[in-house]
C-alpha atoms as a PDB file:
ATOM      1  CA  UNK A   1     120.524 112.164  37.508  1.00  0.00           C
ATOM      2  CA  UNK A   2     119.493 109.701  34.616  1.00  0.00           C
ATOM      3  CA  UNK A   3     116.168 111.648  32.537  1.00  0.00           C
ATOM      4  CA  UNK A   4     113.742 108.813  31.524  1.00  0.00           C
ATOM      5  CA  UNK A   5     111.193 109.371  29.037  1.00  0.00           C
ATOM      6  CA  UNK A   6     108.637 106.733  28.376  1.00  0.00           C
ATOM      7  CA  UNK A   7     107.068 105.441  24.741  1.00  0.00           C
ATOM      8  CA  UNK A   8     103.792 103.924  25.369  1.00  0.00           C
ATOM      9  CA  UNK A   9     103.046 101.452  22.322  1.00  0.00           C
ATOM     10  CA  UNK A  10     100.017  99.800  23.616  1.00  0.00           C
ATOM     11  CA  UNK A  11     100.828  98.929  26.981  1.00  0.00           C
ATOM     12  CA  UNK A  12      98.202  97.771  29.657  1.00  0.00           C
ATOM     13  CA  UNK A  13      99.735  99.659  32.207  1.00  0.00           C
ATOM     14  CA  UNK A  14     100.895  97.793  35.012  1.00  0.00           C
ATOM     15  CA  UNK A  15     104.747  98.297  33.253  1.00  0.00           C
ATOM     16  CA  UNK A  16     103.822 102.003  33.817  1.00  0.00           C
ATOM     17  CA  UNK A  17     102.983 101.387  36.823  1.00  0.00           C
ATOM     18  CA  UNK A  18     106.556  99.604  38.063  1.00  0.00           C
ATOM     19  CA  UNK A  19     108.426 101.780  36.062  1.00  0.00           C
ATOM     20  CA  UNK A  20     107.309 104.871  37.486  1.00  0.00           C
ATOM     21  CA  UNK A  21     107.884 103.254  40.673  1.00  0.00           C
ATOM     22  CA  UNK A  22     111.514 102.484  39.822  1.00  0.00           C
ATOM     23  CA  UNK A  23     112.034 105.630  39.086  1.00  0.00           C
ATOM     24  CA  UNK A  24     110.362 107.304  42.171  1.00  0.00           C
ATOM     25  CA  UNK A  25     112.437 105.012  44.475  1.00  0.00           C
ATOM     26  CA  UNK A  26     115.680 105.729  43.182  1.00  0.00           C
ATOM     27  CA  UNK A  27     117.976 108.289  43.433  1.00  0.00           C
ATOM     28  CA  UNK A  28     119.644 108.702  40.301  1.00  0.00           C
ATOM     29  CA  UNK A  29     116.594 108.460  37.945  1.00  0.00           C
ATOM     30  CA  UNK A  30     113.962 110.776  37.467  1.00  0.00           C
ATOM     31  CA  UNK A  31     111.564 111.697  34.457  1.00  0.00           C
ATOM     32  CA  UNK A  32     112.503 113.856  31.385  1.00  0.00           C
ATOM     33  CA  UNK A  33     109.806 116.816  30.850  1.00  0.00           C
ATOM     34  CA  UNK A  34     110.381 116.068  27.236  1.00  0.00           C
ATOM     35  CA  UNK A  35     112.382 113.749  24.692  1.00  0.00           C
ATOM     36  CA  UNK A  36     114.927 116.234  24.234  1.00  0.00           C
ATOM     37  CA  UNK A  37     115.725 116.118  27.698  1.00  0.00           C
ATOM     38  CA  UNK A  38     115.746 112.030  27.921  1.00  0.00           C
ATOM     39  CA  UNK A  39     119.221 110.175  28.706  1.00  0.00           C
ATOM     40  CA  UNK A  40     117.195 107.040  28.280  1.00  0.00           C
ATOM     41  CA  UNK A  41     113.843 105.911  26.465  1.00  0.00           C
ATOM     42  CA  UNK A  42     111.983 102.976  27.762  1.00  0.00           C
ATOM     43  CA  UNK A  43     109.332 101.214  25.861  1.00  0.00           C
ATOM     44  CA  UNK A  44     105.946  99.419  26.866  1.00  0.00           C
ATOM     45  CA  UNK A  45     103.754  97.707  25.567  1.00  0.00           C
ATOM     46  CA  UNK A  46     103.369  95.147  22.175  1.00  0.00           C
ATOM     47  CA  UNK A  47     103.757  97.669  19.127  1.00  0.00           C
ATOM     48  CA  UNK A  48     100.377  97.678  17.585  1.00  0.00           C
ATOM     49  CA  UNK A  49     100.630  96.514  13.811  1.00  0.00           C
ATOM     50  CA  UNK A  50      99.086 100.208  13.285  1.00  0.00           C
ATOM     51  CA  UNK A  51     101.714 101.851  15.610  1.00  0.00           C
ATOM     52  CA  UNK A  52     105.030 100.458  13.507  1.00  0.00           C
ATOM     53  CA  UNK A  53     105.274 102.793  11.151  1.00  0.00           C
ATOM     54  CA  UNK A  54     105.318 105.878  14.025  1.00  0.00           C
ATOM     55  CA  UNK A  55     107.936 104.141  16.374  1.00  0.00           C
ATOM     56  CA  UNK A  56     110.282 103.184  13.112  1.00  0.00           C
ATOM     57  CA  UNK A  57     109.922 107.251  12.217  1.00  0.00           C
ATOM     58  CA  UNK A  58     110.318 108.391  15.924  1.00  0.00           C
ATOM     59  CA  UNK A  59     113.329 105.778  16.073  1.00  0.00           C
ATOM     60  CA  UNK A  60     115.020 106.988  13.278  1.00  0.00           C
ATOM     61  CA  UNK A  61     114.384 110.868  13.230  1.00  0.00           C
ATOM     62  CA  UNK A  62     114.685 111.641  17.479  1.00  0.00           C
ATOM     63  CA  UNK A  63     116.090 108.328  19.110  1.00  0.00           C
ATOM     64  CA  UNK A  64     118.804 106.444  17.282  1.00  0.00           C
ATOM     65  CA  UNK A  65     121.582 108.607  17.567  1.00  0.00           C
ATOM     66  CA  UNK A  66     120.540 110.332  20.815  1.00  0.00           C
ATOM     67  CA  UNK A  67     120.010 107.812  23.555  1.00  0.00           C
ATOM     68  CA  UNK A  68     119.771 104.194  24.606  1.00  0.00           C
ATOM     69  CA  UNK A  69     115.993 102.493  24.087  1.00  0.00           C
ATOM     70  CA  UNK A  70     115.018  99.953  26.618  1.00  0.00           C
ATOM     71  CA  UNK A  71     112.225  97.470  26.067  1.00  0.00           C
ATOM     72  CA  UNK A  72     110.372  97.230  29.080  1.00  0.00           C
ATOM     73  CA  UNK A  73     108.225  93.883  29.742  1.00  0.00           C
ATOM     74  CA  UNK A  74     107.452  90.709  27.326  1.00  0.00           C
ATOM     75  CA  UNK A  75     104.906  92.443  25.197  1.00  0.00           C
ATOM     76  CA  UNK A  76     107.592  95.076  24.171  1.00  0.00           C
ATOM     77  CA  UNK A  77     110.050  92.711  23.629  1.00  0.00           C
ATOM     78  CA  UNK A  78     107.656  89.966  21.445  1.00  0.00           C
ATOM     79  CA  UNK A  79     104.269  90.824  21.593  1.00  0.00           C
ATOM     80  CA  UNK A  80     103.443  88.399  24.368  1.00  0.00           C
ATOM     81  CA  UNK A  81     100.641  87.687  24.996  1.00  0.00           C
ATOM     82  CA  UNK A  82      99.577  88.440  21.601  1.00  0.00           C
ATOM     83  CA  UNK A  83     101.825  85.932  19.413  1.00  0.00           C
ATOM     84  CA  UNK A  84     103.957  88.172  17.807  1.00  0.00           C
ATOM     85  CA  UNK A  85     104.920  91.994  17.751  1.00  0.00           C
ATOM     86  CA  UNK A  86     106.777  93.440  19.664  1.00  0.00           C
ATOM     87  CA  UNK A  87     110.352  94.678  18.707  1.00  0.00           C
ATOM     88  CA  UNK A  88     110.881  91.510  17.541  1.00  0.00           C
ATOM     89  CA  UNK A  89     108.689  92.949  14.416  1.00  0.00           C
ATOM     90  CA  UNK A  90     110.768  95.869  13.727  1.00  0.00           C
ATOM     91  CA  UNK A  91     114.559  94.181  13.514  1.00  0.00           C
ATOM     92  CA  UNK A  92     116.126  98.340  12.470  1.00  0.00           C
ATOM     93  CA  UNK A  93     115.512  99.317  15.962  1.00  0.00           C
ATOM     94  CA  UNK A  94     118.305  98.556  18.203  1.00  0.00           C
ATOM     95  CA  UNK A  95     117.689  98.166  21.417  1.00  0.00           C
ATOM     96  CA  UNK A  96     120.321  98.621  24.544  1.00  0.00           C
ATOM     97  CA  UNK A  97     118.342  96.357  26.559  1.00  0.00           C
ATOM     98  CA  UNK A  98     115.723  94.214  27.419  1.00  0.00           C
ATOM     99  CA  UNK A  99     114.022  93.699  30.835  1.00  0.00           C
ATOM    100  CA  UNK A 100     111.901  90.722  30.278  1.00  0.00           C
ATOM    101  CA  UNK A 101     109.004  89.927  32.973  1.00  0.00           C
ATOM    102  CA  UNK A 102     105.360  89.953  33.056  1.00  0.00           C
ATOM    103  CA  UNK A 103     105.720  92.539  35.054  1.00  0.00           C
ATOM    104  CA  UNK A 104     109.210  93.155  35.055  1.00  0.00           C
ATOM    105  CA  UNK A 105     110.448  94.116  39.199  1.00  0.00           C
ATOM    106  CA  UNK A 106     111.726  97.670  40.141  1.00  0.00           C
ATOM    107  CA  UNK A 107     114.854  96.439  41.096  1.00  0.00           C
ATOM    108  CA  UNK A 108     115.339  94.833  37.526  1.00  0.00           C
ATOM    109  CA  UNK A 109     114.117  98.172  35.566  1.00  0.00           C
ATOM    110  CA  UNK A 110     116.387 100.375  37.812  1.00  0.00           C
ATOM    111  CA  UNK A 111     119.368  98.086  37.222  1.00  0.00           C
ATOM    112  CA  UNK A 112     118.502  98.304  33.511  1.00  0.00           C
ATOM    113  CA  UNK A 113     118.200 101.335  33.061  1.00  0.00           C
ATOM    114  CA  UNK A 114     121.769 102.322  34.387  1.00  0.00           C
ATOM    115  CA  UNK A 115     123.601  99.218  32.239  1.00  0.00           C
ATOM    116  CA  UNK A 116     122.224 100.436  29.236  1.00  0.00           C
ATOM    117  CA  UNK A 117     123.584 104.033  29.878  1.00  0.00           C
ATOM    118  CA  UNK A 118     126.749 103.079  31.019  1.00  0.00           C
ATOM    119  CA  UNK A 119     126.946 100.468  28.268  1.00  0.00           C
ATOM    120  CA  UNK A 120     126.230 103.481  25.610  1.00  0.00           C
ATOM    121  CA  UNK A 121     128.906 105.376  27.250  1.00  0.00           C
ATOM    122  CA  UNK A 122     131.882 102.738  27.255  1.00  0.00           C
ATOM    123  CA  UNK A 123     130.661 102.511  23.620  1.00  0.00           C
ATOM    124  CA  UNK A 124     131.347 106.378  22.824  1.00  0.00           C
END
């Protein structure tokens, strides 16, 4: 089984709401009780200008060397709607993927999800 844990920066919620659908509908993913336990972290929502600081930290001191981070949905990825934020404001986090849509589909989160594990393993 693939542990998910999910980093809500700002999200409206309808990303939550497809991504804990993708996870309930598959058979290899379920949710980690904590970040410790996470295989994968997946990101929602634009990255409030307030909020950068806190991910960057997080990112550095729990995520980097631990697991693959997905962006989840346009606003994670660019700030969409907003004009900018996004990762695209905070170029030191590396990202394994990025599942674009507005929402993104179950089928493309779930499919996601198990590329950028299995592209973090061929890595190591």
């Amino acid at each position: 089984m693939i542990a998910v844990y999910h980093l809500n920066a700002g999200s409206t919620g309808i990303e939550v709401r497809i991504l804990a659908e993708a996870i309930r509908s598959a058979r290899n993913l379920t949710w980690a009780a904590t970040p410790a336990h996470a295989d994968i972290f997946v990101l929602t929502g634009p990255i409030p200008l307030l909020l950068r600081p806190a991910l960057s930290n997080v990112w550095r001191d729990f995520i980097a060397d631990r697991a693959p981070l997905i962006a989840l949905g346009r606003a994670s990825i660019d700030g969409h709607p907003f004009g900018r934020g996004g990762l695209a404001e905070l170029p030191e986090i590396q990202v394994a993927a990025k599942i674009d849509g507005d929402p993104p589909t179950v089928a493309a989160i779930q499919a996601g999800i198990v590329q950028a594990l299995n592209a973090r393993t061929a890595k190591h």
